[in-house]
N, C-alpha and C. Protein backbone atom coordinates (compact mmCIF):
# COMPACT_ATOMS: atom_id res chain seq x y z
N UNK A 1 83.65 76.82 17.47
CA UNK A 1 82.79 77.90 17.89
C UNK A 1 82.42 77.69 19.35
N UNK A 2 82.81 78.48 20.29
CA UNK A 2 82.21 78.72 21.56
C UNK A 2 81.10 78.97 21.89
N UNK A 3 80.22 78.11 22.98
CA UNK A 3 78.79 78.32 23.35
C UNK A 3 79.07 79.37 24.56
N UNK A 4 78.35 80.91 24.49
CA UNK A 4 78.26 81.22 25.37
C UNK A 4 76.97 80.55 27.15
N UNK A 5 77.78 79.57 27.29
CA UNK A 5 76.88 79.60 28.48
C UNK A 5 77.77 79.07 29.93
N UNK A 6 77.55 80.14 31.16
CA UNK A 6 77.79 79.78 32.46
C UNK A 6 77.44 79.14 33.03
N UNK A 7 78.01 78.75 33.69
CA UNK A 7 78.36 77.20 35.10
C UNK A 7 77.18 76.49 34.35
N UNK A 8 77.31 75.78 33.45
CA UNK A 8 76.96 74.54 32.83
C UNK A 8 77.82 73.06 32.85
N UNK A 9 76.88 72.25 33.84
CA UNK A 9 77.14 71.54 34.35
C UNK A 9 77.45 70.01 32.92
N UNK A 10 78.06 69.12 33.49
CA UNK A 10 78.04 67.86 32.27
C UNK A 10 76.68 67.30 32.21
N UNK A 11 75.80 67.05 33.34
CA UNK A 11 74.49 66.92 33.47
C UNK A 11 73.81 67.76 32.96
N UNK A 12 73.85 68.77 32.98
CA UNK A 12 73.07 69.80 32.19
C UNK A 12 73.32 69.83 30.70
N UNK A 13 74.55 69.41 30.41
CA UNK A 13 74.77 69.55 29.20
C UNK A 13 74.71 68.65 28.72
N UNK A 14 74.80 67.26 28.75
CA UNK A 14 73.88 66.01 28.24
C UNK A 14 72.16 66.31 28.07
N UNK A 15 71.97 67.50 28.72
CA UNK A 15 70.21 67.08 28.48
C UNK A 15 70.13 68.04 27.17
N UNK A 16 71.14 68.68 26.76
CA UNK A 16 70.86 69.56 25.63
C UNK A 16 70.46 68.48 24.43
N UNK A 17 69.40 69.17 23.20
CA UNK A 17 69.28 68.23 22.35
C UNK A 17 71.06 68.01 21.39
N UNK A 18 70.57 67.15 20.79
CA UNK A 18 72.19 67.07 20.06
C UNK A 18 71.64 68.11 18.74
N UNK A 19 73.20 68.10 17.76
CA UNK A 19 73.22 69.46 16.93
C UNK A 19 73.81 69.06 15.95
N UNK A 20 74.16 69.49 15.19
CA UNK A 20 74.68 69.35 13.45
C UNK A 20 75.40 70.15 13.37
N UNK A 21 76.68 70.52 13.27
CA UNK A 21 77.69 69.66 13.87
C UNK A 21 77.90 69.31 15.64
N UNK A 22 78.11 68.38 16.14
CA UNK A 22 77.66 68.14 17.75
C UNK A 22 78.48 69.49 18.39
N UNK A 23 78.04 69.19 19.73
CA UNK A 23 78.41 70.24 20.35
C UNK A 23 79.26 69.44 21.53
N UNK A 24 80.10 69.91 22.16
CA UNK A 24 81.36 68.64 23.04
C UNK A 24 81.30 69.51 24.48
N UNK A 25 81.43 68.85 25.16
CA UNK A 25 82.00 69.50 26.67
C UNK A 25 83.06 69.21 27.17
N UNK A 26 83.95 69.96 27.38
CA UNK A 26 84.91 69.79 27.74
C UNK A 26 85.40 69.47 29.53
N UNK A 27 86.55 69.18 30.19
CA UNK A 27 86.49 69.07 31.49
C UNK A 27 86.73 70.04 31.94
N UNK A 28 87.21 71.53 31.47
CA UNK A 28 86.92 72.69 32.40
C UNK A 28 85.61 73.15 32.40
N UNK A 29 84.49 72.72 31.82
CA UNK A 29 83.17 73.09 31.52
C UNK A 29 82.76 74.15 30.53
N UNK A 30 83.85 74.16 29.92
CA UNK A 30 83.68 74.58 28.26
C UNK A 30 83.09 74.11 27.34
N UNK A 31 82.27 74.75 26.47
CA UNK A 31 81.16 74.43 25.68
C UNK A 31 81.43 74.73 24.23
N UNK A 32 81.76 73.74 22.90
CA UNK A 32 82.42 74.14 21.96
C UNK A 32 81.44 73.00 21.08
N UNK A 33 81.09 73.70 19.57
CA UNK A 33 80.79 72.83 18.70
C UNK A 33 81.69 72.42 17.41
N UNK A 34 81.40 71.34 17.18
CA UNK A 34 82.92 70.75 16.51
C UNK A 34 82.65 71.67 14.72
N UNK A 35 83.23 71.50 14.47
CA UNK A 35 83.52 71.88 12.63
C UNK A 35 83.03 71.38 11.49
N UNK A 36 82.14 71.50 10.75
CA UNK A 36 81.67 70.36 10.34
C UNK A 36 82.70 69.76 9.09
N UNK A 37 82.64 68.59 9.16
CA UNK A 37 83.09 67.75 8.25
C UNK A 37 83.41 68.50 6.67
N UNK A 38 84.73 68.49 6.23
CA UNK A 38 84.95 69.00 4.75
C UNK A 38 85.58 67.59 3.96
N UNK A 39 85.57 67.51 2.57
CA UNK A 39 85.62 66.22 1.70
C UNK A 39 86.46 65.62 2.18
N UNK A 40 88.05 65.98 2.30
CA UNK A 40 89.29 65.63 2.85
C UNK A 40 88.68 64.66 4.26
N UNK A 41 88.64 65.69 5.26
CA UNK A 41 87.55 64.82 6.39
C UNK A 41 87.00 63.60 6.07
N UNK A 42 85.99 63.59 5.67
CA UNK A 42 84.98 62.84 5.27
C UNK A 42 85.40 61.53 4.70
N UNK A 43 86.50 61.95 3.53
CA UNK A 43 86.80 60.63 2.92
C UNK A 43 88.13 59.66 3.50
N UNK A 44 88.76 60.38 4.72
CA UNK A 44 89.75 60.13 5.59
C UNK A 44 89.12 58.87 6.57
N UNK A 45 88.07 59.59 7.26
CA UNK A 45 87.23 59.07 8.11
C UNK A 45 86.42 57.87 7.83
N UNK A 46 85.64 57.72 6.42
CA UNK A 46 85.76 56.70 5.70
C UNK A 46 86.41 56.05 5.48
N UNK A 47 87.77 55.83 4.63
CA UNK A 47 88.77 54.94 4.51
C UNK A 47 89.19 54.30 5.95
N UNK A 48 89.70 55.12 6.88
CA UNK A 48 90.15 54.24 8.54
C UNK A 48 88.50 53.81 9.03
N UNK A 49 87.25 54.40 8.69
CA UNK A 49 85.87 52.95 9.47
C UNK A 49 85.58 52.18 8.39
N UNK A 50 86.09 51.72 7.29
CA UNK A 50 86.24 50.79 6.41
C UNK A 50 87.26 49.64 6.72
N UNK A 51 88.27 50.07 6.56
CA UNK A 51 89.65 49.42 7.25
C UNK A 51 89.31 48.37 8.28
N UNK A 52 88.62 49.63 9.25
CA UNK A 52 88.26 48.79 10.83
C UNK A 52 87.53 47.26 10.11
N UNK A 53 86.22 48.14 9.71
CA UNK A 53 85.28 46.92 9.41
C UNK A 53 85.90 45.90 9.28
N UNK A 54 86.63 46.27 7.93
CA UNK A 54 87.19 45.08 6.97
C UNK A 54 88.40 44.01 8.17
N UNK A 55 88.97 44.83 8.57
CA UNK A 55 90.25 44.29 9.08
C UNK A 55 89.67 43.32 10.44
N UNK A 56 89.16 44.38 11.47
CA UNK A 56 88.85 44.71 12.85
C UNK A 56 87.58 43.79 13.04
N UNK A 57 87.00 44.04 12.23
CA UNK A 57 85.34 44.18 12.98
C UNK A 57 85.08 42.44 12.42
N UNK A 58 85.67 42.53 11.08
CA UNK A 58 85.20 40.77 10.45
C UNK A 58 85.94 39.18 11.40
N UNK A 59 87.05 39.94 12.28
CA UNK A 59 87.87 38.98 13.51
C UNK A 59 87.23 39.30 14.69
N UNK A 60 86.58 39.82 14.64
CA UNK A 60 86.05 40.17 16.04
C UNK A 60 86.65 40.75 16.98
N UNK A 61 87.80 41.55 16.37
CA UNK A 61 88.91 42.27 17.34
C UNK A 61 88.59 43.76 17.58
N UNK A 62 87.26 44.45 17.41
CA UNK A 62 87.45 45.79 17.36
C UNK A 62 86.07 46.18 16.51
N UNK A 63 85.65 47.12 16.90
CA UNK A 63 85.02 48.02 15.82
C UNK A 63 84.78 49.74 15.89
N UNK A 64 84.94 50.24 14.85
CA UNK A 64 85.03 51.42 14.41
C UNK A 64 83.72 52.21 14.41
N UNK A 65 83.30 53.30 15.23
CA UNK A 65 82.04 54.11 15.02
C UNK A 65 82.54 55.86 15.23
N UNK A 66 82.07 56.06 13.71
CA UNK A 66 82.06 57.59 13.84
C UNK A 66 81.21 58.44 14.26
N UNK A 67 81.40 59.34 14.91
CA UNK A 67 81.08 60.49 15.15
C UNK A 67 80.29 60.23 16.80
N UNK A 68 80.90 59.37 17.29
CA UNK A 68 79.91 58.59 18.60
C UNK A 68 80.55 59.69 19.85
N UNK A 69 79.40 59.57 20.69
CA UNK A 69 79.61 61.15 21.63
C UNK A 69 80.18 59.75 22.97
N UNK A 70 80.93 60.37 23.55
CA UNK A 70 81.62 59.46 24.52
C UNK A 70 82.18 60.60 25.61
N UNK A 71 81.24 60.17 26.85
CA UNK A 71 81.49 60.77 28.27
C UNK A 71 81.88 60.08 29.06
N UNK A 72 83.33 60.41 29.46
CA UNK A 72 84.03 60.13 30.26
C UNK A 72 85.01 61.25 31.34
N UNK A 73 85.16 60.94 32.49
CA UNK A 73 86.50 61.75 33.16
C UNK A 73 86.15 62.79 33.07
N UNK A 74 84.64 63.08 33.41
CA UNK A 74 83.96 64.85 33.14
C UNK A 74 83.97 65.51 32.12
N UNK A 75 84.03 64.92 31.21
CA UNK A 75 84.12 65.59 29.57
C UNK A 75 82.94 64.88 28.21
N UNK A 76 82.38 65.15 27.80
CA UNK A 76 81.89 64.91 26.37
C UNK A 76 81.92 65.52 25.36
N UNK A 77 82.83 64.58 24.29
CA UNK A 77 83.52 64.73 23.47
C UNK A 77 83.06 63.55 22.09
N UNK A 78 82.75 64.27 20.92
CA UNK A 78 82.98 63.49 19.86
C UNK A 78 84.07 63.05 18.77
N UNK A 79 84.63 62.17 18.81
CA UNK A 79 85.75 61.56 18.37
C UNK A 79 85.25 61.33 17.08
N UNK A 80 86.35 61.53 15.67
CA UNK A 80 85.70 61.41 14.73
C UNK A 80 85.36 59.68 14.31
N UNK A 81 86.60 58.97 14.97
CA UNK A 81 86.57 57.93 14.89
C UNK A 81 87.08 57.83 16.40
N UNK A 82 85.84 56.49 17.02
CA UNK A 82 86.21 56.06 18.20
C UNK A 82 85.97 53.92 18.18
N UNK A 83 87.23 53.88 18.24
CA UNK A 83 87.81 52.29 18.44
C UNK A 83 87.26 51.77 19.45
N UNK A 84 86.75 50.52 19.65
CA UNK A 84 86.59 49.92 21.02
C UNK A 84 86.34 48.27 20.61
N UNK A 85 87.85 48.09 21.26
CA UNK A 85 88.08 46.22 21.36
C UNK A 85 86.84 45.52 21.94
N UNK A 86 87.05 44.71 21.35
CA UNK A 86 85.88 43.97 20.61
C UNK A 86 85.20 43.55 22.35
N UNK A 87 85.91 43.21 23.16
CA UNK A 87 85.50 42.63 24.66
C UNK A 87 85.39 44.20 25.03
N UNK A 88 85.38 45.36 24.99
CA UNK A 88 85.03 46.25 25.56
C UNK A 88 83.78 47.37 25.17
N UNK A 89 83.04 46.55 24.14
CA UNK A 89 82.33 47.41 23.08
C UNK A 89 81.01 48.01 24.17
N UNK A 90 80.35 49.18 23.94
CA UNK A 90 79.42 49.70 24.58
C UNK A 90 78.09 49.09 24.48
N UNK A 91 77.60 48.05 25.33
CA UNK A 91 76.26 47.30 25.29
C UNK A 91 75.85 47.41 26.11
N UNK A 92 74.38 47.30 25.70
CA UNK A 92 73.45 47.34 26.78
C UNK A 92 72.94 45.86 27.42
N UNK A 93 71.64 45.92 28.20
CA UNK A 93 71.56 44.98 29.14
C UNK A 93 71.00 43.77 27.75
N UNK A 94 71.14 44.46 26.90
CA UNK A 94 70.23 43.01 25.45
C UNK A 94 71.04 42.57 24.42
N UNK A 95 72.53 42.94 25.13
CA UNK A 95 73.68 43.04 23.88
C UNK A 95 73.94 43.50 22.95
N UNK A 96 72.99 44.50 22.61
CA UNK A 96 73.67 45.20 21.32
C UNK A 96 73.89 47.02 21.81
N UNK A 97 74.59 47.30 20.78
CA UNK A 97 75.23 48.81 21.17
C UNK A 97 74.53 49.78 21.80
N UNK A 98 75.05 49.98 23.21
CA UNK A 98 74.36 50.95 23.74
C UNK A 98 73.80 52.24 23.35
N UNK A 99 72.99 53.07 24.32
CA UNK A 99 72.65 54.20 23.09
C UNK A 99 73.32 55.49 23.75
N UNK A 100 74.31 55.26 24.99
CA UNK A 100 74.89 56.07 25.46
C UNK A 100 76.81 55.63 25.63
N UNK A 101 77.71 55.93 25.57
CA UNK A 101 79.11 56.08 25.53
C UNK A 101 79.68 56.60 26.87
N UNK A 102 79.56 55.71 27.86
CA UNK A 102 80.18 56.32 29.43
C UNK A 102 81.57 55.82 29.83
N UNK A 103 82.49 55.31 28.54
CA UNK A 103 83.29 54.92 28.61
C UNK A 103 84.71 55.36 27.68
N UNK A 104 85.85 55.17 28.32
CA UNK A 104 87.13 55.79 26.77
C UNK A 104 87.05 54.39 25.98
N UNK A 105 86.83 55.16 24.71
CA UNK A 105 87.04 54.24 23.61
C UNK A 105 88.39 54.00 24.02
N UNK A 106 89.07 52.73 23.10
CA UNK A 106 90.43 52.05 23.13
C UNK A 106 91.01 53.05 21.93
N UNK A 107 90.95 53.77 20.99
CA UNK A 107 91.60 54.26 19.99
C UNK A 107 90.67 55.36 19.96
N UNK A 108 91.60 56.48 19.78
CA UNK A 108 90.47 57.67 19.23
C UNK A 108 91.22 58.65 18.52
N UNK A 109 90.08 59.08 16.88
CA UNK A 109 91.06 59.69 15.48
C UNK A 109 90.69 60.86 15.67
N UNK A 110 91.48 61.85 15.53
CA UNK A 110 90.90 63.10 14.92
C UNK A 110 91.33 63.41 14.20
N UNK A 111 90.61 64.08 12.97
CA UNK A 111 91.27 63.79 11.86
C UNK A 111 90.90 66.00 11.72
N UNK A 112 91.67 66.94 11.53
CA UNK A 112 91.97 67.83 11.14
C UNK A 112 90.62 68.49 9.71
N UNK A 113 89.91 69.59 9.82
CA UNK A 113 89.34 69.84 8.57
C UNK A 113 89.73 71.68 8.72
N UNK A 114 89.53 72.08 7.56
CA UNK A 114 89.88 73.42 7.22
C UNK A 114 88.86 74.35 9.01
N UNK A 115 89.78 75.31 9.16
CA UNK A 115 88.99 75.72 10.61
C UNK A 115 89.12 75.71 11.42
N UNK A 116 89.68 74.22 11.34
CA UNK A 116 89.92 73.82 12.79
C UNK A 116 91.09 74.23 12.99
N UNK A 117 91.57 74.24 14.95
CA UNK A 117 92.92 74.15 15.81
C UNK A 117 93.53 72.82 15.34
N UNK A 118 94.70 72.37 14.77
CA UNK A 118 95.24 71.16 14.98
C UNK A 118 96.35 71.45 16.58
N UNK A 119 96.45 72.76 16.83
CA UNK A 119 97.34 72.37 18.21
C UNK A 119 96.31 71.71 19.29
N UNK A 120 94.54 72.72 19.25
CA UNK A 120 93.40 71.98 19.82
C UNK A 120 93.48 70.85 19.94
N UNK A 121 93.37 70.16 18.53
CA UNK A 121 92.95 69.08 18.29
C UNK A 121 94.34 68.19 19.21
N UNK A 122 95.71 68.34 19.08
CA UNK A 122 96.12 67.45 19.42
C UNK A 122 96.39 67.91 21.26
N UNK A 123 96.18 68.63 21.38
CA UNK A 123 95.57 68.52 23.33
C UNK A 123 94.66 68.18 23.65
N UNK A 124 93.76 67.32 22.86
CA UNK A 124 92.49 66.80 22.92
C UNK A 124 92.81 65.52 23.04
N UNK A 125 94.21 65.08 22.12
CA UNK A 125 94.73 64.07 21.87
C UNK A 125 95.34 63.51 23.21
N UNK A 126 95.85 64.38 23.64
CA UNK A 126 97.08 64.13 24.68
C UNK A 126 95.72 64.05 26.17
N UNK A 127 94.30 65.20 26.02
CA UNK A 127 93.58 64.76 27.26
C UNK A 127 93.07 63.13 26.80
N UNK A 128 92.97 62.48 25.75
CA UNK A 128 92.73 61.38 25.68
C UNK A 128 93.58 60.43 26.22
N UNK A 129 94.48 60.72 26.25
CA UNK A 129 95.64 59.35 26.71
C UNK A 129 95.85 59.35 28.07
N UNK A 130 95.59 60.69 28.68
CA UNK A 130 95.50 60.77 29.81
C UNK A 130 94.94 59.92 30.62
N UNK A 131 93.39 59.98 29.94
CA UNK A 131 91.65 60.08 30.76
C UNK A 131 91.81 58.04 30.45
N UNK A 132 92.61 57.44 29.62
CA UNK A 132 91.86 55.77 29.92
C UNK A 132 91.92 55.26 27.90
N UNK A 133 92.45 56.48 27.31
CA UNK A 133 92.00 56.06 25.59
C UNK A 133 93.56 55.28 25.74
N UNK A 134 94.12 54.14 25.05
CA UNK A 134 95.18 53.72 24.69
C UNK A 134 96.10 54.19 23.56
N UNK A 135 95.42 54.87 22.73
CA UNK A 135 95.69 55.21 21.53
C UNK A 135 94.90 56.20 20.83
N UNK A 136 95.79 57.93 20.91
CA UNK A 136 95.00 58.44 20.45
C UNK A 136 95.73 59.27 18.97
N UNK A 137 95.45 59.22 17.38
CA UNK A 137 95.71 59.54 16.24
C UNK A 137 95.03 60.34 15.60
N UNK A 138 96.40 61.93 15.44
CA UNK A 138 95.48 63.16 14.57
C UNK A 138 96.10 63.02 14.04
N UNK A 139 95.28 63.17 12.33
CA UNK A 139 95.16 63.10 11.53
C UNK A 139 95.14 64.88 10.59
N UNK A 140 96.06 65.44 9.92
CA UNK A 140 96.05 66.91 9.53
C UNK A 140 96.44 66.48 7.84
N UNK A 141 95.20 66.81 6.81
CA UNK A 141 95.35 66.80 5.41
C UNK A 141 96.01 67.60 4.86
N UNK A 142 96.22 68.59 5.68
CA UNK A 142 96.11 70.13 5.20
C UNK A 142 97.77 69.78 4.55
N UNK A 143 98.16 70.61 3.38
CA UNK A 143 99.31 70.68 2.96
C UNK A 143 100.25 71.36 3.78
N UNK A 144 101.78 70.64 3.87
CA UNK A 144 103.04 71.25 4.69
C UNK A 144 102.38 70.90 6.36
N UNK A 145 101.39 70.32 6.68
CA UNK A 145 101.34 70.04 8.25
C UNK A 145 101.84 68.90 8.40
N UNK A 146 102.22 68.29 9.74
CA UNK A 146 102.61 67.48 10.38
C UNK A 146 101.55 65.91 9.85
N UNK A 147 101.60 65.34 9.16
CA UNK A 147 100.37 64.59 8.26
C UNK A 147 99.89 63.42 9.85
N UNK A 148 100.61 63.00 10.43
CA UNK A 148 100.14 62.56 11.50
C UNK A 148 100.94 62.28 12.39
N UNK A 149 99.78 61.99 13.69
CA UNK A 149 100.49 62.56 15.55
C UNK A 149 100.17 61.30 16.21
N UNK A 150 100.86 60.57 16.35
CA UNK A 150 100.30 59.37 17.37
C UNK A 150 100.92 59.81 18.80
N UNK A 151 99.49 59.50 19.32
CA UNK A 151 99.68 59.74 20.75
C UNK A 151 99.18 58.77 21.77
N UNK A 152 100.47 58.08 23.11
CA UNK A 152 100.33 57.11 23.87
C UNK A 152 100.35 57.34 25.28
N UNK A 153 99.76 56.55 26.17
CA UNK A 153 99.49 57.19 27.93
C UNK A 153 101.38 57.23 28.41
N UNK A 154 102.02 57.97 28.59
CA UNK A 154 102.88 58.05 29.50
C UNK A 154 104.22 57.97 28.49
N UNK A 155 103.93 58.61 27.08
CA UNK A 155 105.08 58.54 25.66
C UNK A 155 104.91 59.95 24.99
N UNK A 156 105.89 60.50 24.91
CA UNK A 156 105.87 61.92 24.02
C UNK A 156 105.33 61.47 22.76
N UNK A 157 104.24 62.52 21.50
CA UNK A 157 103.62 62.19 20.93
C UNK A 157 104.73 61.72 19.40
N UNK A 158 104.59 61.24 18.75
CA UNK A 158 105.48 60.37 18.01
C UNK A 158 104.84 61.39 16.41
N UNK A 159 105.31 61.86 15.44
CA UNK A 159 105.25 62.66 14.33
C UNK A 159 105.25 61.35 12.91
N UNK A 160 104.94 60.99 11.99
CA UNK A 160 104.58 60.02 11.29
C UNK A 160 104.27 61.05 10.08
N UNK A 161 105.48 60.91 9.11
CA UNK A 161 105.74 61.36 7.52
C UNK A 161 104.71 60.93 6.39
N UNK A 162 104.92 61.04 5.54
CA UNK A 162 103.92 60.21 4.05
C UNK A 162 104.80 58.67 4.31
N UNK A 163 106.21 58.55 4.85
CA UNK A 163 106.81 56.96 4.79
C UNK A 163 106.31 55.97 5.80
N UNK A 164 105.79 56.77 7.18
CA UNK A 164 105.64 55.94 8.10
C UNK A 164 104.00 55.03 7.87
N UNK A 165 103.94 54.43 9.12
CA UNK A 165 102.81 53.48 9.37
C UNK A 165 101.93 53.86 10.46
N UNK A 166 100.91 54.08 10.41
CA UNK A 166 99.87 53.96 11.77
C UNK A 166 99.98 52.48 12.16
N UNK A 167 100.27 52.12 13.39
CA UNK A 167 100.04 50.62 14.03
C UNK A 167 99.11 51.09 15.27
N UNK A 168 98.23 50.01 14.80
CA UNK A 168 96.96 49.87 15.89
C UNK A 168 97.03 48.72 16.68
N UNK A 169 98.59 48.07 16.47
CA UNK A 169 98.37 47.05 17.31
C UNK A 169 98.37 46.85 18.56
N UNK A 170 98.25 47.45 19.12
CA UNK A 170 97.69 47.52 20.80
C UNK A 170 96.87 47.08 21.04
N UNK A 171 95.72 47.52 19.56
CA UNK A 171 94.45 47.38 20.04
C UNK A 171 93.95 46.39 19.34
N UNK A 172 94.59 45.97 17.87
CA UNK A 172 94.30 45.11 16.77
C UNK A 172 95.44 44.67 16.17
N UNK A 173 96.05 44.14 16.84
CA UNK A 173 96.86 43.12 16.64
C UNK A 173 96.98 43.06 14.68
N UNK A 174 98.38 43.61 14.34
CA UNK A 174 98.58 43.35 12.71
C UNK A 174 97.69 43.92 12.08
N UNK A 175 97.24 45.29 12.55
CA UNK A 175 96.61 46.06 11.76
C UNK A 175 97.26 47.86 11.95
N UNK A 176 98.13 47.63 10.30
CA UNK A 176 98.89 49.07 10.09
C UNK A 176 98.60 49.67 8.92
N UNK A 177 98.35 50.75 9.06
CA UNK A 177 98.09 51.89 7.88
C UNK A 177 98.93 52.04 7.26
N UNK A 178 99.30 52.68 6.44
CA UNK A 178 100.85 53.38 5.52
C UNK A 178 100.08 55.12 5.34
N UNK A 179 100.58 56.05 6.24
CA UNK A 179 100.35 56.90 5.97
C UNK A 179 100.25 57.66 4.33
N UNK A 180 101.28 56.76 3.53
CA UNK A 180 100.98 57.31 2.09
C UNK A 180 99.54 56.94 1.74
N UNK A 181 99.44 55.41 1.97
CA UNK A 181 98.23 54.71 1.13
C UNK A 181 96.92 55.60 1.74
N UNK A 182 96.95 56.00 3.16
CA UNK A 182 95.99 56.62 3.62
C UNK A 182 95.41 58.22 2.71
N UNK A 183 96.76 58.90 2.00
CA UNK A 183 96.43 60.33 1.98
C UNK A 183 96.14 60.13 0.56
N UNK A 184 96.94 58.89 -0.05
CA UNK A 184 96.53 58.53 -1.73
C UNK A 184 95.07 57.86 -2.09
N UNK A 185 94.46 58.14 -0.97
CA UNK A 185 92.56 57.83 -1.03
C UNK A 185 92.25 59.31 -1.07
N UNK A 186 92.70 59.93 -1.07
CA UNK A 186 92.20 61.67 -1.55
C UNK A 186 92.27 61.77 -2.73
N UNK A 187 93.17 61.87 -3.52
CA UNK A 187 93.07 61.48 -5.29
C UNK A 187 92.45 60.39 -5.46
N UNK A 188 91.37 61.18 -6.16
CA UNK A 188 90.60 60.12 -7.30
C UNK A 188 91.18 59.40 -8.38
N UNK A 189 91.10 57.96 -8.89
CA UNK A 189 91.33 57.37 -9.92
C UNK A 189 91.83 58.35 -11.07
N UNK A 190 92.97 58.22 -11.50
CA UNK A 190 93.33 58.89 -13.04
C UNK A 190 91.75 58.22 -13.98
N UNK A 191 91.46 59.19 -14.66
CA UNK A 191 90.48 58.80 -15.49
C UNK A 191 88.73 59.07 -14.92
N UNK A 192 89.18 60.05 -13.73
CA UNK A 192 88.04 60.31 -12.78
C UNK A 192 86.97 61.10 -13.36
N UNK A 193 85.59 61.59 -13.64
CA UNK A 193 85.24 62.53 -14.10
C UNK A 193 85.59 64.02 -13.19
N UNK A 194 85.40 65.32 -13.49
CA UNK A 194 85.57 66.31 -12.85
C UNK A 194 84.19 67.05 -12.64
């Protein structure tokens, strides 16, 4: 959804309060609020900041925060999942997580919900790899789409089946997804209630 408002500056638009679902700025100074989260979403986004934790975050190689607003390269933008190696994490002057994001995360997900642009979404992808992100992965549930897009600074974006693997090792070293195992966390347990 488009905010109607003129010559709104990134300064100006950081002082807005935040919103449910956030609202992003873009670097032509476009004003758009994101989609809100549907189950598919939700439980996608969960499974990869679980992963992190488990995998990432317990070596000290990385950690996973959703929905974190991150301004960079004249743009603010919320990533559904935004990565940041473990020596690059956002702190403040007392060491623990800053309360502002003036930096590209190292990995950044977007993960596709009913509504949304996935061509959007993945030129969002491609301004990420641009702007300083190392690794940026959309994510589309939706049946008959492209199930996922990995995208790298200065590499045409790479297409990834139900057979292939997400590898994050750029950023986390021996940490790969299986795009099946990822979309087979959408079905519930045989024996699930309804």
């Amino acid at each position: 959804m488009a905010i109607a408002r003129q010559h709104l500056t990134l300064a100006e638009f950081l002082t807005l309060p935040e919103t449910k679902p956030a609202l992003e700025y873009h670097s032509d100074g476009g004003v758009s609020q994101k989609v809100a989260p549907r189950p598919k979403h939700s439980r996608l986004r969960g499974i990869l900041v679980t992963r992190f934790a488990v995998f990432a975050e317990s070596r000290r190689l990385a950690m996973a925060l959703p929905e974190l607003r991150t301004t960079f390269a004249g743009a603010s933008h919320v990533p559904d999942i935004a990565v940041f190696a473990w020596d690059r994490l956002p702190l403040d002057e007392s060491g623990e997580l800053a309360d502002e994001c003036r930096t590209p995360p190292d990995v950044a997900i977007e993960i596709v919900s009913p509504g949304e642009s996935a061509p959007a979404l993945a030129r969002r992808c491609q301004w990420y790899v641009a702007h300083g992100v190392r690794l940026a992965v959309l994510i589309d549930p939706r049946p008959r789409a492209k199930p996922v897009r990995i995208f790298r600074p200065g590499a045409a974006p790479i297409t990834l089946d139900l057979s292939g693997e997400i590898d994050f090792g750029a950023v986390v070293p021996d940490l790969r997804i299986g795009v099946a195992d990822l979309f087979n966390a959408l079905r519930p347990p045989s024996g699930a209630a309804r």
